[in-house]
Protein backbone atom coordinates (compact mmCIF):
# COMPACT_ATOMS: atom_id res chain seq x y z
CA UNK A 1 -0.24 -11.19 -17.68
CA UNK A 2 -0.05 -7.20 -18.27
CA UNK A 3 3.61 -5.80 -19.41
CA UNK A 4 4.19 -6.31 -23.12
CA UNK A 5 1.85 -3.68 -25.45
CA UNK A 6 2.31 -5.59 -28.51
CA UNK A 7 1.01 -8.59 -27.21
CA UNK A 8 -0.99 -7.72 -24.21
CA UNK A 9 -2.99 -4.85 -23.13
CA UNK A 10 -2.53 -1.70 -25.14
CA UNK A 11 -3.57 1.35 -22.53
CA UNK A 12 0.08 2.56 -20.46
CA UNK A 13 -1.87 2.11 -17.08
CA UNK A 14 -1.39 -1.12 -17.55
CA UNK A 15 1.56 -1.97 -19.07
CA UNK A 16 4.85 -0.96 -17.11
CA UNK A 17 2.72 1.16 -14.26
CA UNK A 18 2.99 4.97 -14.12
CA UNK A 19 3.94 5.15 -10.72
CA UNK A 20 7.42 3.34 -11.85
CA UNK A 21 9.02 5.46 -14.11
CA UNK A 22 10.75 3.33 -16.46
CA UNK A 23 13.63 5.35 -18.20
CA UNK A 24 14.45 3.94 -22.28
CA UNK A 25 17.65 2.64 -23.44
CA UNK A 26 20.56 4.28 -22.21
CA UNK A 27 23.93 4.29 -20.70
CA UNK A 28 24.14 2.27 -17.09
CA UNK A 29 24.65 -1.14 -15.43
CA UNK A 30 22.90 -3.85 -14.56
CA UNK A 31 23.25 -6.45 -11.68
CA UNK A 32 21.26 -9.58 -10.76
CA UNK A 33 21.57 -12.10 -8.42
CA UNK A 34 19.59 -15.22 -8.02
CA UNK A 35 18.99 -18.02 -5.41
CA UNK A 36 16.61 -20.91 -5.04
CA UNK A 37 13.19 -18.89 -6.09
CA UNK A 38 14.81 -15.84 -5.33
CA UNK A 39 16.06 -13.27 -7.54
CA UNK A 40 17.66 -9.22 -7.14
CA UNK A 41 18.33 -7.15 -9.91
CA UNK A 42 19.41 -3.69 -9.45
CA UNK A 43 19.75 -0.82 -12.35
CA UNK A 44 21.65 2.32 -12.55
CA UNK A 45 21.83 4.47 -15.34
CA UNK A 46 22.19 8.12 -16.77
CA UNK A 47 19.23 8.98 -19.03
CA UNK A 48 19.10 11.22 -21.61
CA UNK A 49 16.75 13.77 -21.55
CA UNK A 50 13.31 13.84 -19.13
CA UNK A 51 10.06 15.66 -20.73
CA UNK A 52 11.90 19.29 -19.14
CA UNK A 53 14.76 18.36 -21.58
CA UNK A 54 17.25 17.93 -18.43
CA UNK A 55 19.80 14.61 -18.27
CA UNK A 56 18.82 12.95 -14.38
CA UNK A 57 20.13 9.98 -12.59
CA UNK A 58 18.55 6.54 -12.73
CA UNK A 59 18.61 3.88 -9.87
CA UNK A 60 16.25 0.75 -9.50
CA UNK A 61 15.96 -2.50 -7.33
CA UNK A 62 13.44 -5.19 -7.49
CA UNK A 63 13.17 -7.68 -4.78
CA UNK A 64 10.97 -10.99 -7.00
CA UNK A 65 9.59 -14.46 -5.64
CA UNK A 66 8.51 -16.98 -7.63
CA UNK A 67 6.29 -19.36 -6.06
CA UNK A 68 4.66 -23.21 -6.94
CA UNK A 69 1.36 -23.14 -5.31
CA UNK A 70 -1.36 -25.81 -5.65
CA UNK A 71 -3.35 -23.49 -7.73
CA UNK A 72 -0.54 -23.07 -9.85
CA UNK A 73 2.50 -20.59 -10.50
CA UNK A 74 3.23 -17.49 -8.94
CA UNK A 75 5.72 -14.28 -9.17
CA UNK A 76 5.65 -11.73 -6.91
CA UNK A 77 7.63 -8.44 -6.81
CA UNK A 78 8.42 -5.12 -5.15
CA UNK A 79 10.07 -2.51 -7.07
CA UNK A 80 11.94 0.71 -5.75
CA UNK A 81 13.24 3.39 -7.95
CA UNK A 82 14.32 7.26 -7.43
CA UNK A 83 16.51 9.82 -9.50
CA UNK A 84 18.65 12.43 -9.63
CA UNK A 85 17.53 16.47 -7.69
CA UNK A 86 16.49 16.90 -11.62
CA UNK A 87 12.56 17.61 -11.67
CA UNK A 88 10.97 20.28 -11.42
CA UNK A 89 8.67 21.06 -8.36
CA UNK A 90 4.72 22.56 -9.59
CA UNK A 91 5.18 25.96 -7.24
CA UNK A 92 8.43 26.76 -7.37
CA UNK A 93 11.86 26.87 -10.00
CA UNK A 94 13.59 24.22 -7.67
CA UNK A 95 14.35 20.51 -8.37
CA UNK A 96 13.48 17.61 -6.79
CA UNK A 97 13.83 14.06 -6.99
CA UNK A 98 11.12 10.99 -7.96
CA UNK A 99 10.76 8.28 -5.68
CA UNK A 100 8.35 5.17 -5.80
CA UNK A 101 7.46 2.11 -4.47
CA UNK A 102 5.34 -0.56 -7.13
CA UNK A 103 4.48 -4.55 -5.85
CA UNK A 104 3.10 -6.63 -8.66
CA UNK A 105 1.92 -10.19 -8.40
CA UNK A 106 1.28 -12.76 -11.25
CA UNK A 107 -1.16 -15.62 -10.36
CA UNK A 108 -2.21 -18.72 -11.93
CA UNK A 109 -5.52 -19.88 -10.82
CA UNK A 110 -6.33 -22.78 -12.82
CA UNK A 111 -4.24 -24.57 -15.91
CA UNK A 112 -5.47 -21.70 -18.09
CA UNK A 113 -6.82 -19.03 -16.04
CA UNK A 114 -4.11 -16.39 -14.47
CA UNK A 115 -4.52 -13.05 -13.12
CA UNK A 116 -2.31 -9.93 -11.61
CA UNK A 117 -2.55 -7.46 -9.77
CA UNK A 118 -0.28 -4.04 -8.85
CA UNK A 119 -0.19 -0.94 -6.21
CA UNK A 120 1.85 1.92 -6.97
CA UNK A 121 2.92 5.19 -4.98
CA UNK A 122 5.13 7.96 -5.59
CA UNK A 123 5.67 11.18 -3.46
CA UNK A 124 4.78 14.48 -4.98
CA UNK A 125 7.53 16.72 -3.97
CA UNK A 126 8.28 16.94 -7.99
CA UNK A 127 4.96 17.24 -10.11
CA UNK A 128 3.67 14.54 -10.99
CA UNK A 129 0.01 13.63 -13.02
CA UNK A 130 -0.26 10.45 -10.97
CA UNK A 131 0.46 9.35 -7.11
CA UNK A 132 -0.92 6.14 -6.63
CA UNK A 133 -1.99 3.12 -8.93
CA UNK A 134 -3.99 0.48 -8.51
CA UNK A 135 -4.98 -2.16 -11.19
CA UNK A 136 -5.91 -5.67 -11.37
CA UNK A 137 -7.21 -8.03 -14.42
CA UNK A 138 -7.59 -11.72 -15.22
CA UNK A 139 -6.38 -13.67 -18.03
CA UNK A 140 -8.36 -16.54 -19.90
CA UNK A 141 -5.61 -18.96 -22.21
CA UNK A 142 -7.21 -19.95 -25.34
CA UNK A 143 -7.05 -24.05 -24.35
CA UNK A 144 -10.30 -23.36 -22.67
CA UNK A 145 -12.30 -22.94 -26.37
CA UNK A 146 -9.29 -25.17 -28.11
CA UNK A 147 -7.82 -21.81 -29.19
CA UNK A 148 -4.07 -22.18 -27.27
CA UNK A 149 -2.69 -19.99 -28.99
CA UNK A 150 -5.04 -17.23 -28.51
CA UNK A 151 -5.86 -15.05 -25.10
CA UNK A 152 -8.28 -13.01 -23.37
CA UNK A 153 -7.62 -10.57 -21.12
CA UNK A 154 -9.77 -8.21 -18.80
CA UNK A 155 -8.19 -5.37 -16.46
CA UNK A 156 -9.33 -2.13 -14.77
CA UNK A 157 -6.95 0.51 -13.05
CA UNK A 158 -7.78 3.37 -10.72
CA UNK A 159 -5.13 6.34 -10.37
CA UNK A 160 -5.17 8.51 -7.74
CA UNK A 161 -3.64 12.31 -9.52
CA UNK A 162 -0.90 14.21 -7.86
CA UNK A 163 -0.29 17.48 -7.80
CA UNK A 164 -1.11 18.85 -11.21
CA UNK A 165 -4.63 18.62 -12.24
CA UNK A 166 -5.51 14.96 -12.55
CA UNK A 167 -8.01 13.76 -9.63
CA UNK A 168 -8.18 10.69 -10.83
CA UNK A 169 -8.96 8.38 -13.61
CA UNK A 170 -10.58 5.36 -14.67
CA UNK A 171 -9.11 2.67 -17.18
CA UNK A 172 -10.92 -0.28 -18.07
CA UNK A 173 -9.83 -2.32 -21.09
CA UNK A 174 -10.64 -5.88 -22.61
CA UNK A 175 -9.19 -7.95 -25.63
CA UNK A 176 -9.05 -10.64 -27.83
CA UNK A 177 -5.69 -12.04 -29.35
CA UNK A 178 -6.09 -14.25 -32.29
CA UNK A 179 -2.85 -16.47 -33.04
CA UNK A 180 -2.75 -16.78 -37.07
CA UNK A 181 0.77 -18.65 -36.38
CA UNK A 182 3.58 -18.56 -33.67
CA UNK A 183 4.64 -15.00 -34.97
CA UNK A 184 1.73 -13.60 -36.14
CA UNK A 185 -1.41 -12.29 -34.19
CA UNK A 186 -4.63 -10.41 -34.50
CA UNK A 187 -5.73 -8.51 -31.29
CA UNK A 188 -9.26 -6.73 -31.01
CA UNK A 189 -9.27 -4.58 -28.12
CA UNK A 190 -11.79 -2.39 -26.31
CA UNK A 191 -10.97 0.83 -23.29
CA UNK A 192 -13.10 2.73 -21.72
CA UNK A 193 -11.50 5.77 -19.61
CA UNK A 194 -12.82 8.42 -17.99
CA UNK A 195 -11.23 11.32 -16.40
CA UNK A 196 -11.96 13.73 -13.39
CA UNK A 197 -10.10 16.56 -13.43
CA UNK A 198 -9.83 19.64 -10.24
CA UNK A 199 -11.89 21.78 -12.10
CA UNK A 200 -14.75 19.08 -13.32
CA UNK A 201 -15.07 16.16 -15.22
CA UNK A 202 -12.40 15.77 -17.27
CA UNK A 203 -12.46 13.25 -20.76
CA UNK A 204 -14.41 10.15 -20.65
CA UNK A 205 -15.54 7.38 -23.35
CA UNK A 206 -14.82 4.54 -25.24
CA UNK A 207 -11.76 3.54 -27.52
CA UNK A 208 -11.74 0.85 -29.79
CA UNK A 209 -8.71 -0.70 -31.38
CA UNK A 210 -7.16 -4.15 -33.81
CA UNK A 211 -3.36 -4.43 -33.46
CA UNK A 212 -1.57 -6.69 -35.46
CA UNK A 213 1.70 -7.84 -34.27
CA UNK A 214 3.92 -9.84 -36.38
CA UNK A 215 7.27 -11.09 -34.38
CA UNK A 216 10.69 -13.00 -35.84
């Protein structure tokens, strides 16, 4: 219900959450296995280049659970994920490693109501803008106004800052996806965030937004 930015909700708080730092495409491996309604996957990898311009270590593992409850589907997750002694620390010229811990559940409710909801933490011994996440939203399936194709979705996140000079911030976003045909869609969408920084109040207000995504 919140993961894919061309289809879903636009702001990165909740996409793929901060506190998991998701590397891009680059060299590594990959390993699943899968049983019954459990599955493992683990990924290592050497990335490129972080914001400092230094290569660093990769390594993942998510633990996931898919569930059949009588109000419908379920997957649950829990997500660790560290790197390489390649960030730098905010006081001094030594490196440190990143280290977090996300869970993430997807819920139906109801034949065409579904919702999620995720809790992130990382430590600060590297800086970091954000130590903990926490973010939940509900999604409405078109079927309900004989719309199927379309969606609505609602979600607010809360992020604790770490130890640069984020306190915390507010996300809060809403949208409407419009299904023109199986590949093509119309999305109006609609954030508010706001921003409290060590020394004050930091930026705050509302963004508006149409995406059009178009997929073959």
């Amino acid at each position: 219900y919140s993961n894919d930015e061309y289809t879903q909700f636009m702001n990165s708080a909740l996409v793929n959450a901060p506190s998991a730092l998701l590397p891009s495409y680059d060299a590594g491996v990959a390993a699943d296995w899968q049983i019954g309604s459990w599955s493992l996957t683990g990924v290592m990898m050497q990335v490129g280049e972080d914001d400092a311009g230094k290569n660093y270590g990769f390594l993942g593992v998510q633990a996931e659970r898919t569930v059949d409850l009588s109000i419908g589907p379920g997957t649950y997750r829990v997500v660790l994920g560290g790197t390489s002694n390649d960030f730098p620390r905010p006081d001094t010229g030594r490196d440190s490693r990143r280290r977090w811990l996300l869970i993430s559940i997807d819920q139906q409710f109801a034949p065409n109501i579904g919702g999620f909801m995720r809790v992130g933490w990382q430590d600060d011994d590297a800086a970091i803008d954000c130590k903990a996440l926490y973010s939940a939203g509900i999604d409405f399936d078109g079927a309900l106004w004989n719309r199927s194709g379309d969606n609505l979705g609602v979600a607010y996140a809360w992020l604790r800052g770490g130890n640069l000079d984020i306190d915390n911030s507010h996300v809060g976003e809403a949208y409407y996806r419009f299904a023109v045909s199986a590949g093509l869609s119309f999305t109006a969408d609609l954030q508010f965030i706001s921003e409290k920084v060590d020394n004050g109040d930091g930026p705050e207000g509302w963004i508006p937004g149409i995406r059009t995504t178009f997929e073959f």
